[in-house]
N, C-alpha and C. Protein backbone atom coordinates (compact mmCIF):
# COMPACT_ATOMS: atom_id res chain seq x y z
N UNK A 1 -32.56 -39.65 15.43
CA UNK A 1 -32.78 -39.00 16.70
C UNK A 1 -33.24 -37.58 16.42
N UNK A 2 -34.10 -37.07 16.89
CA UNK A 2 -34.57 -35.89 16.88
C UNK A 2 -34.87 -34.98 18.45
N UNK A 3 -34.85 -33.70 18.27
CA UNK A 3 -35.04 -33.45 20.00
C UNK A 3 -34.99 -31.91 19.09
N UNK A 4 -35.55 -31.11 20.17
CA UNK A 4 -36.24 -29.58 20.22
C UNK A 4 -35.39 -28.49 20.73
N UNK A 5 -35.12 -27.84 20.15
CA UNK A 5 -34.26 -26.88 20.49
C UNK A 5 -34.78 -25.52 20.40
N UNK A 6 -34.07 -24.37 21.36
CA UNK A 6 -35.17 -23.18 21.01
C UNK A 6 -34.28 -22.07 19.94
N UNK A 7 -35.26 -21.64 19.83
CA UNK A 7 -34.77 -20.43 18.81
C UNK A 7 -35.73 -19.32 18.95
N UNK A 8 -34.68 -18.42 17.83
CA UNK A 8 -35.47 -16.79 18.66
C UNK A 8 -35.25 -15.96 17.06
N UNK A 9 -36.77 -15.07 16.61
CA UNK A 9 -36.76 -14.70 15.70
C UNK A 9 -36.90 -13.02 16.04
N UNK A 10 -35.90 -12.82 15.34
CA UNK A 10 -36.11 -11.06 16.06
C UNK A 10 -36.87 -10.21 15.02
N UNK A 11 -37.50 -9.05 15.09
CA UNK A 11 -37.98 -8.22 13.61
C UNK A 11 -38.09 -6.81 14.57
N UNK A 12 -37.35 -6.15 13.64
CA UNK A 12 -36.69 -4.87 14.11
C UNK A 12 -37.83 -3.83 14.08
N UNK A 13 -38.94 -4.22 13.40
CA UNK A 13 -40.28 -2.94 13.17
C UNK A 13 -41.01 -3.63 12.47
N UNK A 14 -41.77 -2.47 12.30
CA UNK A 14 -43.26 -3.36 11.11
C UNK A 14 -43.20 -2.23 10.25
N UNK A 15 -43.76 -2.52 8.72
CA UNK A 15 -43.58 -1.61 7.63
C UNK A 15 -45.23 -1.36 7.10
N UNK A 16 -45.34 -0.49 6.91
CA UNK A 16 -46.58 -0.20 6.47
C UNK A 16 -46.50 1.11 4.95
N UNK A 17 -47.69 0.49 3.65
CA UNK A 17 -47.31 1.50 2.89
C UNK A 17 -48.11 2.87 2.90
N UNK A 18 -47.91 4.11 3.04
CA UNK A 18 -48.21 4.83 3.05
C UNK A 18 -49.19 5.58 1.79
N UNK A 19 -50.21 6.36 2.76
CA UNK A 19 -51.03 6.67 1.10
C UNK A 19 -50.13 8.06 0.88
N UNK A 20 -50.74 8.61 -0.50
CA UNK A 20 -50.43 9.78 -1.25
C UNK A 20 -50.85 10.90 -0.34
N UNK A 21 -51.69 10.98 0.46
CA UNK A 21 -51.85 11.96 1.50
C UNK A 21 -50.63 12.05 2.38
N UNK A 22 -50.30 11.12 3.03
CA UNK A 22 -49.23 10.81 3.87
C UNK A 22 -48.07 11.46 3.21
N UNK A 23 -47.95 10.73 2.24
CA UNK A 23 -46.59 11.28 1.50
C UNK A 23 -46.74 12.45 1.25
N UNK A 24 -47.80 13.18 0.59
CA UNK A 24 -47.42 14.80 0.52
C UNK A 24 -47.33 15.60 1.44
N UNK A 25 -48.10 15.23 2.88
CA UNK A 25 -47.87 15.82 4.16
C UNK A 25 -46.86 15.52 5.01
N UNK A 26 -45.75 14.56 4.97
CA UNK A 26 -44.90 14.08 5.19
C UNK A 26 -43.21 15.00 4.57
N UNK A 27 -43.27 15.38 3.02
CA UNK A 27 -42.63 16.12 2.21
C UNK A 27 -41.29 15.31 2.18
N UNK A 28 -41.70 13.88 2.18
CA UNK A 28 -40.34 12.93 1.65
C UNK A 28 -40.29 12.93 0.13
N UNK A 29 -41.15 13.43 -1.01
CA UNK A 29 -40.84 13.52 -1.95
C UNK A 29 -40.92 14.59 -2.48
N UNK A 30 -40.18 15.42 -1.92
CA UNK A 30 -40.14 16.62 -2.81
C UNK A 30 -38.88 16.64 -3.03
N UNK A 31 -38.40 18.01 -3.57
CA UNK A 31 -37.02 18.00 -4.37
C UNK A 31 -36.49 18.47 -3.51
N UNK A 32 -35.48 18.34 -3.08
CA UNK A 32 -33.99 19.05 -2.09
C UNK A 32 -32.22 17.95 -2.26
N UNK A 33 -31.84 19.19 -1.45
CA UNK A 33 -30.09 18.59 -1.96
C UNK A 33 -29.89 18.19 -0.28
N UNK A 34 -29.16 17.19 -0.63
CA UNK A 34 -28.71 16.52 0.89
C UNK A 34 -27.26 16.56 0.46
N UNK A 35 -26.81 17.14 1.52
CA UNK A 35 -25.02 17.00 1.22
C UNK A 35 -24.36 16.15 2.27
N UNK A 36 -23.17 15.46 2.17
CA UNK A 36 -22.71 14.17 3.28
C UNK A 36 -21.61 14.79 2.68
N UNK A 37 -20.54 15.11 3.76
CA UNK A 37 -19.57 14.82 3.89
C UNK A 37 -18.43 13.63 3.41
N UNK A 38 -17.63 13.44 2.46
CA UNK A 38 -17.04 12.00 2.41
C UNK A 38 -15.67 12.24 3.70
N UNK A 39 -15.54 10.97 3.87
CA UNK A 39 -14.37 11.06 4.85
C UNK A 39 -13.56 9.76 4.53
N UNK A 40 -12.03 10.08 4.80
CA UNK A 40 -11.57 8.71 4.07
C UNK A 40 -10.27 8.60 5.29
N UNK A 41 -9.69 7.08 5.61
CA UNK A 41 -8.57 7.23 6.19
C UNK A 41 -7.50 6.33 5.29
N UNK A 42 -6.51 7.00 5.80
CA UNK A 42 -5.08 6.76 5.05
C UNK A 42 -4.17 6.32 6.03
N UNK A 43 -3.75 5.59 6.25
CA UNK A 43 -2.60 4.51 6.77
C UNK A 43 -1.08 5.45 6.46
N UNK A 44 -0.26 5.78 7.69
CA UNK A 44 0.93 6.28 7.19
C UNK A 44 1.54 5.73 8.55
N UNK A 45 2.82 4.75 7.83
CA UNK A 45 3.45 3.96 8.43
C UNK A 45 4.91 4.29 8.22
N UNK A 46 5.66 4.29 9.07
CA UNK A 46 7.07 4.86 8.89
C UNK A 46 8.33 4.34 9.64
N UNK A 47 9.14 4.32 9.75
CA UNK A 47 10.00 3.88 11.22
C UNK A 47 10.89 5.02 11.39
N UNK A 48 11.76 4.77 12.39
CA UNK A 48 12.60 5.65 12.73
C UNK A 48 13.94 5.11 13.56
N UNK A 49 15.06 5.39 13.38
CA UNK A 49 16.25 5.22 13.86
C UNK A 49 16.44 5.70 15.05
N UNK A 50 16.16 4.81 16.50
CA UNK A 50 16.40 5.55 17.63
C UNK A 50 17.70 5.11 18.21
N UNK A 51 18.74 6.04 18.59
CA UNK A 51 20.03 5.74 19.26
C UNK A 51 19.63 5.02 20.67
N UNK A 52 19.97 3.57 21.20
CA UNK A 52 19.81 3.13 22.02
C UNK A 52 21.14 3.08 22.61
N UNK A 53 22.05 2.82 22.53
CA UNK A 53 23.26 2.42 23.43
C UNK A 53 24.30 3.28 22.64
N UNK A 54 25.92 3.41 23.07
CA UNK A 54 26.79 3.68 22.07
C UNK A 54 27.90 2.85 22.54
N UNK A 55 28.51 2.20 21.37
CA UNK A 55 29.56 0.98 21.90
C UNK A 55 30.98 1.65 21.43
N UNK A 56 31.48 1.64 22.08
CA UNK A 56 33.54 2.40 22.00
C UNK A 56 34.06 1.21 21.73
N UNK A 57 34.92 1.34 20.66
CA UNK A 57 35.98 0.14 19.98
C UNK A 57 36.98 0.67 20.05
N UNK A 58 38.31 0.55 20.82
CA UNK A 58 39.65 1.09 20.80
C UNK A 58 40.46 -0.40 20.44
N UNK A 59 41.18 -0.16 19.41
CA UNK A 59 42.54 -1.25 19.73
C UNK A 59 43.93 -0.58 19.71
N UNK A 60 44.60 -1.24 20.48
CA UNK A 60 46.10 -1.05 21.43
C UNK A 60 47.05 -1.40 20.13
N UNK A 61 48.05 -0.57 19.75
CA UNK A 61 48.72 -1.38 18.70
C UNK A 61 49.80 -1.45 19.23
N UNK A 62 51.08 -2.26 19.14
CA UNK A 62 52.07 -2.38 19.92
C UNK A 62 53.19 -3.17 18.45
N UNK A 63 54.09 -2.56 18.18
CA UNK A 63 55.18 -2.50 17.37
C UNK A 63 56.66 -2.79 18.04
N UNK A 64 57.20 -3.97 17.40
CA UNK A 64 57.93 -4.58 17.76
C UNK A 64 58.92 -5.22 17.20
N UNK A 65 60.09 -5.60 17.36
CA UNK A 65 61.00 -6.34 16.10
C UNK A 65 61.88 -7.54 16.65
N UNK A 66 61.40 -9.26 16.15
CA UNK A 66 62.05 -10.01 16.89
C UNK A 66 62.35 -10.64 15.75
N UNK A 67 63.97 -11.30 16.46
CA UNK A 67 64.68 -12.08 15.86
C UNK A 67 64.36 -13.63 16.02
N UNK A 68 64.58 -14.20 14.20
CA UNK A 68 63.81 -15.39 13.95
C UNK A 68 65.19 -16.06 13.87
N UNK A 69 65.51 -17.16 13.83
CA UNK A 69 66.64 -17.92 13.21
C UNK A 69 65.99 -19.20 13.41
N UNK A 70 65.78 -20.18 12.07
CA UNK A 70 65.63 -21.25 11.57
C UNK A 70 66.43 -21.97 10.58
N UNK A 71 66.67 -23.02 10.13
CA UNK A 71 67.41 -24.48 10.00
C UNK A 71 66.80 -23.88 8.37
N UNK A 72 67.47 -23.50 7.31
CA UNK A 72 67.01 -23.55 5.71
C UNK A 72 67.20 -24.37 5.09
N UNK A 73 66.14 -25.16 4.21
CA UNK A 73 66.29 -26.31 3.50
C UNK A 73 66.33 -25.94 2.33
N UNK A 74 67.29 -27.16 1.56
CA UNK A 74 67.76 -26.49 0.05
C UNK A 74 67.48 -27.90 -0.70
N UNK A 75 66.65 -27.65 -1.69
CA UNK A 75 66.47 -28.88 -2.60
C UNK A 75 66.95 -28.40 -4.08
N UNK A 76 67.44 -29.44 -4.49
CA UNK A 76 67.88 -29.23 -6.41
C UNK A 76 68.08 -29.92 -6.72
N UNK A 77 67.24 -29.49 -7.96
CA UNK A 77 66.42 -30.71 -9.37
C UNK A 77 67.07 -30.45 -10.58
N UNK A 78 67.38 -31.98 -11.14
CA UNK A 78 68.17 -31.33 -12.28
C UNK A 78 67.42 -31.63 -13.63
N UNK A 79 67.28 -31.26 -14.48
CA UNK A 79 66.12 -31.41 -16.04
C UNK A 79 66.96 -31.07 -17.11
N UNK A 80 66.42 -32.49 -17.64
CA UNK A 80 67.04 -33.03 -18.43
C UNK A 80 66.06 -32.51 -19.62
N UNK A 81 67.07 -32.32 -20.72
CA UNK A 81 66.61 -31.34 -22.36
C UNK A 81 65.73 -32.55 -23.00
N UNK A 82 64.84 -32.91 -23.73
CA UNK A 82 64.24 -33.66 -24.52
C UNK A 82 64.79 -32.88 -25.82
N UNK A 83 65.49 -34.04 -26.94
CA UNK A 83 65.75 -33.86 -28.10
C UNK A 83 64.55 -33.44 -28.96
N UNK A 84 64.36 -32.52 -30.12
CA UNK A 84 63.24 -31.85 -30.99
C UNK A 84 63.23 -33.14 -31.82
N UNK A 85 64.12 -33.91 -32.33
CA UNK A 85 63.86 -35.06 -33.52
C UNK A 85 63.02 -35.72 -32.84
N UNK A 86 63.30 -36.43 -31.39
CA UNK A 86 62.28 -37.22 -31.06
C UNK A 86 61.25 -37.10 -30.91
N UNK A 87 60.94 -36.22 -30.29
CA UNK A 87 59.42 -35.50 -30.65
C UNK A 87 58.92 -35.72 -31.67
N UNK A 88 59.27 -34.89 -32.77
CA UNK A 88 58.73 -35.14 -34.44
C UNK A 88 58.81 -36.45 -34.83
N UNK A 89 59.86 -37.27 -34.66
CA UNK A 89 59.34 -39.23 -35.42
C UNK A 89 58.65 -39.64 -34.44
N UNK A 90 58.02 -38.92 -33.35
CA UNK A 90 56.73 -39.80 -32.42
C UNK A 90 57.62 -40.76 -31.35
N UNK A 91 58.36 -40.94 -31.36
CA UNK A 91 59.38 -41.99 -30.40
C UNK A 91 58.70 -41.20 -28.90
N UNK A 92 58.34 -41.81 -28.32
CA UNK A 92 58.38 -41.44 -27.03
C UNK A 92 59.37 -41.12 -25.88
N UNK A 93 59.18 -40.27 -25.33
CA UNK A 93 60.93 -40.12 -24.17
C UNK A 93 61.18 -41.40 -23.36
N UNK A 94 60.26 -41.88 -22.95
CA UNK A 94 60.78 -43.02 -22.31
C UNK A 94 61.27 -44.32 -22.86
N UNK A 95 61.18 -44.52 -24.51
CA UNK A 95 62.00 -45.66 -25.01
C UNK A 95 63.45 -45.68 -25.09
């Protein structure tokens, strides 16, 4: 399939070369100083701490002395000595 589409060619001027007359009456080639300015930018980025709100924390302390009484449980274990001979002939405690 083929089909036509438009288009658009732009040309900004026309150039032409100049003779040696031109140019010397013109005085684009002679000697001189052209000075430009440089200019440069620099990025300076920073933050800052702004006080937005202020929040108050108080706590109440309150000191007091109450009586506990609970039920005490008493356990006791009694341990029994393992003989040093048995140990050394290898006999185990439980034979």
């Amino acid at each position: 399939m083929q089909e036509s589409a438009p288009a658009e060619a732009g040309h900004s001027g026309q150039g032409r070369v100049l003779s040696e007359a031109e140019l010397a009456e013109s005085g684009l080639l002679r000697e001189r100083v052209i000075e430009i300015g440089e200019m440069r930018e620099e990025a300076v980025v920073s933050k800052q701490a702004v006080v937005r709100e202020e929040l108050v924390i108080r706590r109440d302390v309150e000191e007091r002395t109450e009586r506990v009484s609970e039920t005490v449980r008493r356990t006791e274990v009694d341990i029994e000595q393992l003989q040093p001979e048995a140990e050394s002939a290898g006999e185990s405690p439980g034979r």
